[in-house]
N, C-alpha and C. Protein backbone atom coordinates (compact mmCIF):
# COMPACT_ATOMS: atom_id res chain seq x y z
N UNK A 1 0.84 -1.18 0.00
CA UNK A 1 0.00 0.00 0.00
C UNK A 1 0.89 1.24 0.00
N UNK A 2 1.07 1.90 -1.08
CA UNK A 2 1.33 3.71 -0.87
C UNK A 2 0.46 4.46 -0.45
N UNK A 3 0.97 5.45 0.54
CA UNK A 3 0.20 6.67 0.78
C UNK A 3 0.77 8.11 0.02
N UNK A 4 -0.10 9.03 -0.01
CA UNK A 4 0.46 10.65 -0.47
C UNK A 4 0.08 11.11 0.43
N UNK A 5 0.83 12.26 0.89
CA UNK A 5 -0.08 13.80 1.69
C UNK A 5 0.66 14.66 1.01
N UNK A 6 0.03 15.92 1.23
CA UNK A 6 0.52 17.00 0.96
C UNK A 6 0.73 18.36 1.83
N UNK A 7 2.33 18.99 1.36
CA UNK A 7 2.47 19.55 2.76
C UNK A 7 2.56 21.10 1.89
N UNK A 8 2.45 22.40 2.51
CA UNK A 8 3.12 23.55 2.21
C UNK A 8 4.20 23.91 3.01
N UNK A 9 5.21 24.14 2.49
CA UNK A 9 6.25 24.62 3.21
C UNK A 9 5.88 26.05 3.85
N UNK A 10 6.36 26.34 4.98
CA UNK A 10 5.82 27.78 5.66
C UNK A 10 7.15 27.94 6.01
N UNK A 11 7.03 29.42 6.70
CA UNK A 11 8.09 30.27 6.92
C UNK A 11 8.77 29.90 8.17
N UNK A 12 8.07 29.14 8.60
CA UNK A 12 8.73 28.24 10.51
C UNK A 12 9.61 27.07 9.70
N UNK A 13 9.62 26.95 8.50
CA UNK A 13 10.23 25.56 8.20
C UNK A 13 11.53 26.17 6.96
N UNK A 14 11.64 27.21 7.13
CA UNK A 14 12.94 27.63 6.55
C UNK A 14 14.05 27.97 7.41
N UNK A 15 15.34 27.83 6.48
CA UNK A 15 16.12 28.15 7.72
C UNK A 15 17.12 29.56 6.78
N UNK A 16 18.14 30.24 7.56
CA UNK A 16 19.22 31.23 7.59
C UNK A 16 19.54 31.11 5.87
N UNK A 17 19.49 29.83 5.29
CA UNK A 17 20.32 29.89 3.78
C UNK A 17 18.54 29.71 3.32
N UNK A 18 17.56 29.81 2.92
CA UNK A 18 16.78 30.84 2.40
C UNK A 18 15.77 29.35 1.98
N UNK A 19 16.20 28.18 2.63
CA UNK A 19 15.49 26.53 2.30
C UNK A 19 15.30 25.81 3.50
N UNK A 20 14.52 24.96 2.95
CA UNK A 20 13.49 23.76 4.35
C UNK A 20 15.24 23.63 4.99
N UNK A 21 15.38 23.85 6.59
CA UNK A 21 15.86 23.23 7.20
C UNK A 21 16.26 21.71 7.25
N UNK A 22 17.20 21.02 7.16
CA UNK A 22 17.30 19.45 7.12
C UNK A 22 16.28 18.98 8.17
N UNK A 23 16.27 19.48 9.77
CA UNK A 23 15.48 18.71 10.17
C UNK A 23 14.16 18.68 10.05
N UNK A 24 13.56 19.83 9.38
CA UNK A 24 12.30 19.59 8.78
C UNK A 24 11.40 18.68 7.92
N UNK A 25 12.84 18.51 7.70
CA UNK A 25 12.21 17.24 6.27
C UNK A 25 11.95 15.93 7.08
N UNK A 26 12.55 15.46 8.55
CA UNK A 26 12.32 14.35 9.11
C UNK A 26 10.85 14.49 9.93
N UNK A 27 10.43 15.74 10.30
CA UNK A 27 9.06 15.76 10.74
C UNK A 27 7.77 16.01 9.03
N UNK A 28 8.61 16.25 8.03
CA UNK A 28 7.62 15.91 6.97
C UNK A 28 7.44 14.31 6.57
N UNK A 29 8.58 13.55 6.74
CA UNK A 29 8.45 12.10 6.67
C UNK A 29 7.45 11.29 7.67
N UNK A 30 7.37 12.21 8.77
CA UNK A 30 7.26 10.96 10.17
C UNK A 30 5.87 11.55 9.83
N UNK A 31 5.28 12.71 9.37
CA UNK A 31 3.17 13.15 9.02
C UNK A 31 3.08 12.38 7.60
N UNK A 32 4.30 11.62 6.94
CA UNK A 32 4.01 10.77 5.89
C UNK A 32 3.81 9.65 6.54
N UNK A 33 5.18 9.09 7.70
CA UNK A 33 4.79 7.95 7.89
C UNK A 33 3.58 7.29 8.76
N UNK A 34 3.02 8.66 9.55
CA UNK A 34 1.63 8.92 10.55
C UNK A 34 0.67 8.24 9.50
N UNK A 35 0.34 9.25 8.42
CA UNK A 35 -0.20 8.89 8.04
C UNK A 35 -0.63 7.43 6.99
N UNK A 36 0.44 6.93 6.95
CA UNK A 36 0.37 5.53 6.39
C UNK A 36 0.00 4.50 7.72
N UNK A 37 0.20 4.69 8.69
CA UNK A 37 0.06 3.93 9.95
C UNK A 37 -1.52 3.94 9.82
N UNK A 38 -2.30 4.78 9.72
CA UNK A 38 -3.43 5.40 10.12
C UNK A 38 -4.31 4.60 8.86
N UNK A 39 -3.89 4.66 7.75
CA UNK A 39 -4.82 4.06 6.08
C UNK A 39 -4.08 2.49 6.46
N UNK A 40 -2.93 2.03 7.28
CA UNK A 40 -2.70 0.81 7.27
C UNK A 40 -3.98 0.43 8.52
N UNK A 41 -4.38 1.23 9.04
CA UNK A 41 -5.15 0.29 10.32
C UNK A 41 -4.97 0.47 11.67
N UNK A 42 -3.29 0.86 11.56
CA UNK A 42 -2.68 0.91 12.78
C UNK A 42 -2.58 1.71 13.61
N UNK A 43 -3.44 2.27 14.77
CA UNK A 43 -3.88 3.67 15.56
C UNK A 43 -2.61 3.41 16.94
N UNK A 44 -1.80 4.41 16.96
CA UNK A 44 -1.36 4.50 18.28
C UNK A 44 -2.16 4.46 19.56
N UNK A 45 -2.07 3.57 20.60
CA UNK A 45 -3.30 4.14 21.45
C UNK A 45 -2.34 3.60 22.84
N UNK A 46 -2.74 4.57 23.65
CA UNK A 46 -2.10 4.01 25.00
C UNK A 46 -2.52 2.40 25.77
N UNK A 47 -3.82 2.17 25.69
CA UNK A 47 -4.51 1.06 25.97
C UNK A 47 -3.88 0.03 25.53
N UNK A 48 -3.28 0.04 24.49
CA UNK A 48 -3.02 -1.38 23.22
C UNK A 48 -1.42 -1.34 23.71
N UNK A 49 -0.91 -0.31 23.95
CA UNK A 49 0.50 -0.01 24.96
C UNK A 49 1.30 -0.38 23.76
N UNK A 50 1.50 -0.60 22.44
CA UNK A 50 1.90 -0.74 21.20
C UNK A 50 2.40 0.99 20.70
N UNK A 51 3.59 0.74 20.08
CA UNK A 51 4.15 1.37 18.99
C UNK A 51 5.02 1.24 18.01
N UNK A 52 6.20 2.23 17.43
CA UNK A 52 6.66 1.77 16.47
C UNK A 52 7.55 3.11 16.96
N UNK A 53 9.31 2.32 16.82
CA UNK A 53 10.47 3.31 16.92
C UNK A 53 11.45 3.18 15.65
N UNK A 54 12.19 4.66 15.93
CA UNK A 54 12.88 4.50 14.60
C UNK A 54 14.17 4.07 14.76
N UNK A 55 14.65 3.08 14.51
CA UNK A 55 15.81 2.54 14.66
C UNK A 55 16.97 2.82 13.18
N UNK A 56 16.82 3.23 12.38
CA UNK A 56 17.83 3.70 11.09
C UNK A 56 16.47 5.16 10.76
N UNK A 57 17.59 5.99 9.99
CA UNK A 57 16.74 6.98 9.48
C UNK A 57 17.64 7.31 8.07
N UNK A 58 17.76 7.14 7.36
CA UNK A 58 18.82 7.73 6.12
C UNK A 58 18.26 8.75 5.19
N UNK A 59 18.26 9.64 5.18
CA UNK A 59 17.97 10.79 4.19
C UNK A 59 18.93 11.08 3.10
N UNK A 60 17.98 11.10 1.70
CA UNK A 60 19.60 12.05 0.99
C UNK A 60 18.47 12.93 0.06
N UNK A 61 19.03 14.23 0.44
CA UNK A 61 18.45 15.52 -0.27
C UNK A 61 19.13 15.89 -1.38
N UNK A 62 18.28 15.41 -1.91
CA UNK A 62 18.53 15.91 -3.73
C UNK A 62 18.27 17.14 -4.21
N UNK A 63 17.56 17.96 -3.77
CA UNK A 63 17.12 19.70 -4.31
C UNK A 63 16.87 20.34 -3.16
N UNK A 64 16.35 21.56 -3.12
CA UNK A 64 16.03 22.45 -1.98
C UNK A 64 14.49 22.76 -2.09
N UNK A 65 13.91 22.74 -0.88
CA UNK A 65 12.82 23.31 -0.78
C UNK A 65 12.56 24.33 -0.23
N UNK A 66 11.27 25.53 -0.74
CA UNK A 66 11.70 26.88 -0.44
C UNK A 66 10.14 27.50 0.27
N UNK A 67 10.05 28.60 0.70
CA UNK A 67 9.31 29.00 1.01
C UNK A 67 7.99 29.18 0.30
N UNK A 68 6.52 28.17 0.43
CA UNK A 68 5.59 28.38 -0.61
C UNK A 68 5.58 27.03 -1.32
N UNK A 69 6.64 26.38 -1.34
CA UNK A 69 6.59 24.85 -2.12
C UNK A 69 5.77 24.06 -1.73
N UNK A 70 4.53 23.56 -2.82
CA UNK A 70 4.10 22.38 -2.66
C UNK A 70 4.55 21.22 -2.43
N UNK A 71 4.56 20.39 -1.21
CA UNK A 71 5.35 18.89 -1.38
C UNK A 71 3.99 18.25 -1.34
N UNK A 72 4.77 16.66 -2.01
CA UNK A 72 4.00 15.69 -2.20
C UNK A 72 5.06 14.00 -1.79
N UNK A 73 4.57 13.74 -0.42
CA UNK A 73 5.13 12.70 0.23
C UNK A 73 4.56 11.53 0.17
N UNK A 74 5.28 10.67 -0.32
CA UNK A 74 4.54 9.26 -0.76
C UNK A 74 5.71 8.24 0.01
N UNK A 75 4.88 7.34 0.57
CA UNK A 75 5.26 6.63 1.07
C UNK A 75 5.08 5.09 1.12
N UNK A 76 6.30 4.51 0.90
CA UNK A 76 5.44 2.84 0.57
C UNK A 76 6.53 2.00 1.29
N UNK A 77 5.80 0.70 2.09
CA UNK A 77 6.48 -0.64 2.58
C UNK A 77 7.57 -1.50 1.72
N UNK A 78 8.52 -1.50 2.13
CA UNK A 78 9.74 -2.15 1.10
C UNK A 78 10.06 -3.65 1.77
N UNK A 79 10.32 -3.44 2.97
CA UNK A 79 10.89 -5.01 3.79
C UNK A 79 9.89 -5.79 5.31
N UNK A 80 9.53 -6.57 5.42
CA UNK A 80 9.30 -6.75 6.58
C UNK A 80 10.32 -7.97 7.19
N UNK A 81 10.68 -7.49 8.49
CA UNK A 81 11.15 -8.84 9.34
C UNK A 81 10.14 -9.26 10.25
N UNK A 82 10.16 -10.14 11.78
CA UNK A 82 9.92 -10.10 12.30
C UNK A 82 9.20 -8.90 13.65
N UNK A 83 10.33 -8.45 13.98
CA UNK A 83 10.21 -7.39 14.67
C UNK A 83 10.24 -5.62 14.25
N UNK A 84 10.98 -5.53 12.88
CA UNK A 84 11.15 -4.69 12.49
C UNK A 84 10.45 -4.50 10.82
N UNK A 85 10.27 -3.49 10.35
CA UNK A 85 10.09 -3.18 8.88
C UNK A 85 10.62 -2.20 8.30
N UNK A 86 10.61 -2.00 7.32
CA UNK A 86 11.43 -0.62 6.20
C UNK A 86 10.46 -0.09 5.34
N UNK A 87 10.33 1.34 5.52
CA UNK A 87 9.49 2.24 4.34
C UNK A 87 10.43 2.82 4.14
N UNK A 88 9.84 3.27 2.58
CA UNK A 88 10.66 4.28 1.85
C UNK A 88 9.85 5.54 1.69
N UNK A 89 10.80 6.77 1.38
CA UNK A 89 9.52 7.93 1.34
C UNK A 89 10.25 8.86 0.13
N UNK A 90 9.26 9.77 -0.01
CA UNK A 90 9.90 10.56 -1.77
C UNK A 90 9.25 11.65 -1.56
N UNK A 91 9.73 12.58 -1.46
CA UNK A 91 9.60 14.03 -1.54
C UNK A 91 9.29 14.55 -2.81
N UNK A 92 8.46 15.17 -3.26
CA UNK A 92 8.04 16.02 -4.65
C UNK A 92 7.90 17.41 -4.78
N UNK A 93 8.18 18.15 -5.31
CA UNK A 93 7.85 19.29 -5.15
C UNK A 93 6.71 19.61 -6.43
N UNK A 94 5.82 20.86 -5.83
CA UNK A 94 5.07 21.30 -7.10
C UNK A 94 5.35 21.36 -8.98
N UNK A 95 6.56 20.90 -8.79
CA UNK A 95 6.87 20.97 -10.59
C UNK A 95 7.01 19.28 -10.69
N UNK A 96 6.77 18.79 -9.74
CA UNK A 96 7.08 17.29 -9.56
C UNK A 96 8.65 16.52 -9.76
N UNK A 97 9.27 17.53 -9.56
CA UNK A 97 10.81 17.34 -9.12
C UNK A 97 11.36 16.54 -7.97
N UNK A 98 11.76 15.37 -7.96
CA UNK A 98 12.25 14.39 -6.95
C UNK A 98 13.10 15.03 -6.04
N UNK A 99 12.81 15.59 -4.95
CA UNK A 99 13.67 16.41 -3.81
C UNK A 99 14.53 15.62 -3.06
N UNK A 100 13.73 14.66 -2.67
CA UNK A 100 14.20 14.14 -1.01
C UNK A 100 13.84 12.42 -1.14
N UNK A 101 14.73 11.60 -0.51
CA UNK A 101 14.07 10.06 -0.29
C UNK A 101 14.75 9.90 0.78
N UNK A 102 13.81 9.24 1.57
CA UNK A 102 14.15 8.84 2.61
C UNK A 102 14.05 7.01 2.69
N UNK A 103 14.84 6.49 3.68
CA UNK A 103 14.81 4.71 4.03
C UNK A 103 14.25 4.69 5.95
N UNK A 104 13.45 4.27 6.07
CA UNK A 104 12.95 4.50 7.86
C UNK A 104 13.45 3.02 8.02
N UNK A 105 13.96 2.21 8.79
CA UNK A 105 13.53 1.51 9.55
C UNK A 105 12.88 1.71 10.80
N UNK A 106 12.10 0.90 10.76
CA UNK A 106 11.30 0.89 12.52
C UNK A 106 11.12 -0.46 12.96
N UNK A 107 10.74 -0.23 14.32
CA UNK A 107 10.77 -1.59 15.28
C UNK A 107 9.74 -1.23 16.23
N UNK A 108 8.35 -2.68 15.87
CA UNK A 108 7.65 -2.61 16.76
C UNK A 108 7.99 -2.48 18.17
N UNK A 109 7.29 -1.63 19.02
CA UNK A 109 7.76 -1.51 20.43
C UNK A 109 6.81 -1.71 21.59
N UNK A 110 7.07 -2.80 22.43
CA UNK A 110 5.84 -2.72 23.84
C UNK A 110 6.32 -1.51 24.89
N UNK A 111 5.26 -0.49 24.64
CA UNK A 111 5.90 0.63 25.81
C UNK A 111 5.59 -0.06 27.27
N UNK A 112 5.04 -0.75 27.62
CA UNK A 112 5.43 -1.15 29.29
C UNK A 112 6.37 -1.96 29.32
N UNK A 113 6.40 -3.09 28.58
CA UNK A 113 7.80 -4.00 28.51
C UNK A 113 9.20 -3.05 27.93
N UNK A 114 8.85 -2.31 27.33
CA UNK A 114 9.94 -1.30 27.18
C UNK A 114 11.05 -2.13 26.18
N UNK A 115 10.63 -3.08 25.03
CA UNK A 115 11.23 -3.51 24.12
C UNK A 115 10.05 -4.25 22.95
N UNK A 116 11.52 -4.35 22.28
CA UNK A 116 10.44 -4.87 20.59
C UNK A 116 9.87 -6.18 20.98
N UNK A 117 8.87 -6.01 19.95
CA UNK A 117 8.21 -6.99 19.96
C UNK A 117 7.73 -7.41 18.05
N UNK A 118 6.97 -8.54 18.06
CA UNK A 118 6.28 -8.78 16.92
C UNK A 118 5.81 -7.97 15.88
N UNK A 119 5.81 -7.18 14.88
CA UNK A 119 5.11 -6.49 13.78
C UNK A 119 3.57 -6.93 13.78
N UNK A 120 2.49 -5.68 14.58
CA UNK A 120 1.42 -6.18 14.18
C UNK A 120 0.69 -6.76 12.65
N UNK A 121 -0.18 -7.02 12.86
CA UNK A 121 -0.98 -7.59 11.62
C UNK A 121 -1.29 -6.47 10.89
N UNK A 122 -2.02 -5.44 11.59
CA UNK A 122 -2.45 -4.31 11.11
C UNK A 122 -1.10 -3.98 9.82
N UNK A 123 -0.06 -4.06 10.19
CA UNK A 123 1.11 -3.21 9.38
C UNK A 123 1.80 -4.69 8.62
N UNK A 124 1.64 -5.49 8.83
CA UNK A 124 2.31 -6.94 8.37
C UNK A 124 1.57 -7.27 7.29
N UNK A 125 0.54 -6.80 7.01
CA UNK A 125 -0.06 -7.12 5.76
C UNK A 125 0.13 -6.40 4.69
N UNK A 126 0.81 -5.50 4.61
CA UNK A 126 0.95 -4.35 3.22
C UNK A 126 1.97 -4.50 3.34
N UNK A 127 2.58 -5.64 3.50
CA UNK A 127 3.97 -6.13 3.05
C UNK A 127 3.96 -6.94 1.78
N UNK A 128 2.95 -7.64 2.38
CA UNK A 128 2.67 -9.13 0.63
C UNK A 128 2.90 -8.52 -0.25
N UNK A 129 3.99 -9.25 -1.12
CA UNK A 129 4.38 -8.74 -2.38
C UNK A 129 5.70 -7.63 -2.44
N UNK A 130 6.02 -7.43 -1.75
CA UNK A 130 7.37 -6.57 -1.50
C UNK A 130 8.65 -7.29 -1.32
């Protein structure tokens, strides 16, 4: 399963050289990867005491993004293991220019046991075929 959202760059997300800050682009990935959690099924909830941490993050920025830029973040499931999985993510800008890709790994996490655990179902299924 791929997801899209779409973001506008604003003036809180520029930095001193006149473009998106680097660390901006990792809170535009993680409202990509929110939102794929969310169309996969998978709701954070304190009750279920379940989450998902980021254990690798690799970015490589290919262009600059500027004040006013349309992005378009797509995001899709590449690997599953056991405990852990890999999305990939792609940055677009309004002329549809390839900006940014990102590689996430993450690792299911029991927050009271305070370690990984199993890849729910919810997210283990939009793996088939990858």
């Amino acid at each position: 399963m791929k997801t899209v959202i779409n973001i506008n760059v604003k003036e809180t997300d520029i930095d001193d050289l006149g473009h998106v800050n680097n660390s901006i682009y990792v809170s535009y990935i993680e409202k990509g990867r929110r939102d794929w959690y969310q169309k996969a099924g998978f709701v954070f909830d304190e009750k279920q005491s379940l989450g998902t941490v980021v254990l690798r993050l690799d970015i490589l920025y290919l262009q600059e993004a500027r004040l006013g830029d349309s992005l378009k973040i797509i995001t899709r499931p590449v690997r599953l293991g056991n405990k852990s999985f890999v999305l990939h993510q792609d940055i677009y800008n309004q002329l549809n220019e390839h900006i940014t890709e990102a590689t996430v790994t993450s690792v299911m996490f029991d927050t009271v046991l305070r370690k990984s655990t199993q890849v729910v179902a919810e997210i283990a299924r939009h793996f088939e075929g990858c």
